[in-house]
Structure formats: structure tokens, C-alpha cells
C-alpha atoms as a PDB file:
ATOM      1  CA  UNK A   1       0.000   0.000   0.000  1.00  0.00           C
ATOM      2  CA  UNK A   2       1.345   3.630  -1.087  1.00  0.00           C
ATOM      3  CA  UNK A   3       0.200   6.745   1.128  1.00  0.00           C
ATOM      4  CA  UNK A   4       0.538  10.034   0.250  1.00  0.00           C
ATOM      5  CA  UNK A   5       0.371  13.027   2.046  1.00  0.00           C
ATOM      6  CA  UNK A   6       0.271  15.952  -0.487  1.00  0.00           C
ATOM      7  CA  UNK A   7       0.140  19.117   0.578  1.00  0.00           C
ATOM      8  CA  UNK A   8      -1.139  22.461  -1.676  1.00  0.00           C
ATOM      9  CA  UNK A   9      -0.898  26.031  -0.419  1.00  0.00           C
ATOM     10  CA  UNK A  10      -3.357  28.332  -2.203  1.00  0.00           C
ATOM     11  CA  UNK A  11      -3.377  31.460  -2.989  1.00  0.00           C
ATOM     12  CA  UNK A  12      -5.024  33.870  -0.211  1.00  0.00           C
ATOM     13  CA  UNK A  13      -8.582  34.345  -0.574  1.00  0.00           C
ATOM     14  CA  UNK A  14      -9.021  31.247  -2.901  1.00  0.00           C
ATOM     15  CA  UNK A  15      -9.782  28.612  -1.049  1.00  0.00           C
ATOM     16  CA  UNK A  16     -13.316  27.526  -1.201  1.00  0.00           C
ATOM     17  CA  UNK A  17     -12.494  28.404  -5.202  1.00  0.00           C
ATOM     18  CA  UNK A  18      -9.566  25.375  -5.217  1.00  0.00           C
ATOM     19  CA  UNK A  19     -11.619  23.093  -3.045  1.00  0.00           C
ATOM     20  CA  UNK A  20     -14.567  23.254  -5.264  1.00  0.00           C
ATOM     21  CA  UNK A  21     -12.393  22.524  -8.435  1.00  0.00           C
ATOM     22  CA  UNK A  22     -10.472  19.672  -6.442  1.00  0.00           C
ATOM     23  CA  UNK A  23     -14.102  17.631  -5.436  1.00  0.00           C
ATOM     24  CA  UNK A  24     -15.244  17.899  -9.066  1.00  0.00           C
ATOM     25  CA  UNK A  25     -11.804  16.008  -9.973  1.00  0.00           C
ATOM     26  CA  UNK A  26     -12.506  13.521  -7.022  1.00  0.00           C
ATOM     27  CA  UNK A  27     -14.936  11.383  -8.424  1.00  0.00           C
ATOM     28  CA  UNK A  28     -12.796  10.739 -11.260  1.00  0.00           C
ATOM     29  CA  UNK A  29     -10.172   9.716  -9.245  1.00  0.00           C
ATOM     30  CA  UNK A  30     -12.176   7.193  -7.159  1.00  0.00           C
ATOM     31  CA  UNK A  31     -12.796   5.360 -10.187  1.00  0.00           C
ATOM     32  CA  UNK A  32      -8.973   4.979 -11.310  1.00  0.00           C
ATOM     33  CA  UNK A  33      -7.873   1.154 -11.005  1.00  0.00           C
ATOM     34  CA  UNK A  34      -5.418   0.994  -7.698  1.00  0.00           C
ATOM     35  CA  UNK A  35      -6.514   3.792  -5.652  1.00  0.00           C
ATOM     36  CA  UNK A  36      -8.570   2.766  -1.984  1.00  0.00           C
ATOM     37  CA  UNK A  37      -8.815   6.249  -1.007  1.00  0.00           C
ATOM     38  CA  UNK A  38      -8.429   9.975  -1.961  1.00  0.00           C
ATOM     39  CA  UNK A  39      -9.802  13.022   0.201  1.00  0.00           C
ATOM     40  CA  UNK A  40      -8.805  17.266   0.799  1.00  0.00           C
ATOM     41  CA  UNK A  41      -8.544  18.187   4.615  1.00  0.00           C
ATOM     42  CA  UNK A  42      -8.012  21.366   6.092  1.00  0.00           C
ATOM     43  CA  UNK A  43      -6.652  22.091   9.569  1.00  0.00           C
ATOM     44  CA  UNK A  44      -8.820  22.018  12.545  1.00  0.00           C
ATOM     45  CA  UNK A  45      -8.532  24.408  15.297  1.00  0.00           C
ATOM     46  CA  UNK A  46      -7.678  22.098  18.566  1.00  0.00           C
ATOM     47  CA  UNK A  47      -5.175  24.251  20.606  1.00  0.00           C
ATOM     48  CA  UNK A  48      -3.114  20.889  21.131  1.00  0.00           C
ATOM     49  CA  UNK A  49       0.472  21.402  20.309  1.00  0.00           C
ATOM     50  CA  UNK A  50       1.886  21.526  18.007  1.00  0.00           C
ATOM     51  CA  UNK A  51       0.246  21.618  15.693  1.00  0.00           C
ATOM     52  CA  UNK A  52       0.657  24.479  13.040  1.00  0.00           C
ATOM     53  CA  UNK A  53      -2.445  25.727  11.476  1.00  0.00           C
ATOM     54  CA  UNK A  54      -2.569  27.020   7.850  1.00  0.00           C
ATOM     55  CA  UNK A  55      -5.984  28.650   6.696  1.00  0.00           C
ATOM     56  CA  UNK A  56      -4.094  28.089   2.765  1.00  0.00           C
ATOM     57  CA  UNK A  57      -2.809  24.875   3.057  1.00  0.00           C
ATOM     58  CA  UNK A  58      -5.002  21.561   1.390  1.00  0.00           C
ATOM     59  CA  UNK A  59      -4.116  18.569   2.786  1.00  0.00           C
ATOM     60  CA  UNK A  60      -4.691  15.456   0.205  1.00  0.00           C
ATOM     61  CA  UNK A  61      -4.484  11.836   1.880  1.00  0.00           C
ATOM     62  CA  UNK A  62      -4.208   9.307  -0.641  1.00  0.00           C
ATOM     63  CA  UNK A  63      -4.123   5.375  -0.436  1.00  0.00           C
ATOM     64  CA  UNK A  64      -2.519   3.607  -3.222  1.00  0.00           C
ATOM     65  CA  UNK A  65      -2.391  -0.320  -3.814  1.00  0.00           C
ATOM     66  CA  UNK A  66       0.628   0.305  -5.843  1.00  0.00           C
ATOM     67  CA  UNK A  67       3.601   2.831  -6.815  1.00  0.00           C
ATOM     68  CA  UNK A  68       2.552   2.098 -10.525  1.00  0.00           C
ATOM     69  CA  UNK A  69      -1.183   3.216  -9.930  1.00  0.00           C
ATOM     70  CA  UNK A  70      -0.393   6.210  -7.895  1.00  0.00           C
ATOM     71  CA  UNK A  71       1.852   7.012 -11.540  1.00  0.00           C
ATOM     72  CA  UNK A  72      -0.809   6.384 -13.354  1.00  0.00           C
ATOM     73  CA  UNK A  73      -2.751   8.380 -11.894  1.00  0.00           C
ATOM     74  CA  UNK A  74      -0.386  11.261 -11.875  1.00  0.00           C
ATOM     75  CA  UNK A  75      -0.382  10.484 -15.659  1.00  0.00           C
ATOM     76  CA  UNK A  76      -4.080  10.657 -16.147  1.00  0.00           C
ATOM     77  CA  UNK A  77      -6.236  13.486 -18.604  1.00  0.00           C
ATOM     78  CA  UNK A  78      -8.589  14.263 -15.956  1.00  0.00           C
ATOM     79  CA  UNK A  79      -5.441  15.198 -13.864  1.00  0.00           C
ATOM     80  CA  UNK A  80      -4.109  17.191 -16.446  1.00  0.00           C
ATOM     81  CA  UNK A  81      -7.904  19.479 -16.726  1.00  0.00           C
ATOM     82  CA  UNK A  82      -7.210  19.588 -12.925  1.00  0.00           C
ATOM     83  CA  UNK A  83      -4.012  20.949 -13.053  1.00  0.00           C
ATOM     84  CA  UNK A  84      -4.644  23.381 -15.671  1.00  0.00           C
ATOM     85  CA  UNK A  85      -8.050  24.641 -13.792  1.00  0.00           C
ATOM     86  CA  UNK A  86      -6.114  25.437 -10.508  1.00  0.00           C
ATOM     87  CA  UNK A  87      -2.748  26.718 -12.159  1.00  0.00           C
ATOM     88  CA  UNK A  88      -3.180  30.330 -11.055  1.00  0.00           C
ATOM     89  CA  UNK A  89      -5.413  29.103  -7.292  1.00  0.00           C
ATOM     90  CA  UNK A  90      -1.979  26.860  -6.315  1.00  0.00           C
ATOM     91  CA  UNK A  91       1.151  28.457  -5.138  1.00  0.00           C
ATOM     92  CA  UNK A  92       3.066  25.319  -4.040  1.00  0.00           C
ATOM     93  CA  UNK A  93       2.536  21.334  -3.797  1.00  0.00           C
ATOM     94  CA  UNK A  94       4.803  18.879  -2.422  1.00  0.00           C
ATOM     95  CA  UNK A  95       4.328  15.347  -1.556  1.00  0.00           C
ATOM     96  CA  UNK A  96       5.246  12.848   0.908  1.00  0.00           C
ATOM     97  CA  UNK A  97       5.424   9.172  -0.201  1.00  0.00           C
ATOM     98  CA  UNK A  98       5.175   6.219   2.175  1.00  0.00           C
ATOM     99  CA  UNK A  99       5.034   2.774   2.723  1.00  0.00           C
ATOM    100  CA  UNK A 100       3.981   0.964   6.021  1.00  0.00           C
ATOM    101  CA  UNK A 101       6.979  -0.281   7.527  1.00  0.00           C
END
């Protein structure tokens, strides 16, 4: 199983904007062959720390059955509309990759 944590920071003021574009793309990604799970978070308040809160920052968590689905999907049109549709919303991604140890 592959996990991934990616994280997006939007663009101030554009949130609900990005979110609304990302759950239109999530359906399609449900569908693609290897993937058990794909959802956007965003920080809760809790006052535990500590934690560091970011009213900007999307939190995808992804489940993968394999390294060569998770590519695939990276690969696939519908992620290439998404991309394009949130080019100017998104200021930075990065991702964390993992594997149960």
C-alpha cells in the first residue's frame, strides 16, 4: 500500500475556489484502477500542540495499492484538466510518499 500526504498552499482568498475545483476532480479519481482512497482536509482548530495551522494549506491523503497506480494516476487526462483549472489558485505542492513499515 502507497500513502501520500500531499500538501497544496493556495493562494489567499481562494480557497473555497480550489476546493470546489479539487471535489469535481474527485470522483474521477475514485474510479482509477489501484486507488482505496483519496480526500482534501483542512486544519482544525484544537489548541493541542503543536500543531501548526494554515488557513491556505489543502491537505490530500491518498491510499494507493501500488507505486505504478499512484503514476498512473499522476499520468491521467482528468489530472491534467485539474491541473490546468487550478494553475493560477496553487502556489506550491509537495508530496510525501510512504510505505507501512
Amino acid at each position: 500500500m502507497i500513502n501520500v500526504i500531499a500538501s497544496i498552499q493556495v493562494k489567499p482568498g481562494r480557497l473555497a475556489e480550489f476546493i470546489e475545483i479539487f471535489k469535481a476532480n474527485v470522483p474521477l479519481v475514485l474510479e482509477e484502477d489501484g486507488c482505496v482512497d483519496y480526500q482534501p482536509t483542512i486544519d482544525v482548530p484544537t489548541n493541542l500542540p503543536p500543531q501548526a495551522m494554515d488557513e491556505n494549506m489543502v491537505t490530500i491523503l491518498e491510499k494507493w495499492r501500488t507505486l505504478e497506480a499512484l503514476q498512473a494516476h499522476l499520468a491521467a487526462p482528468h489530472m491534467a484538466t485539474y491541473k490546468e483549472n487550478v494553475k493560477n489558485i496553487v502556489e506550491k505542492v509537495s508530496l510525501k510518499i510512504l510505505q507501512a513499515v
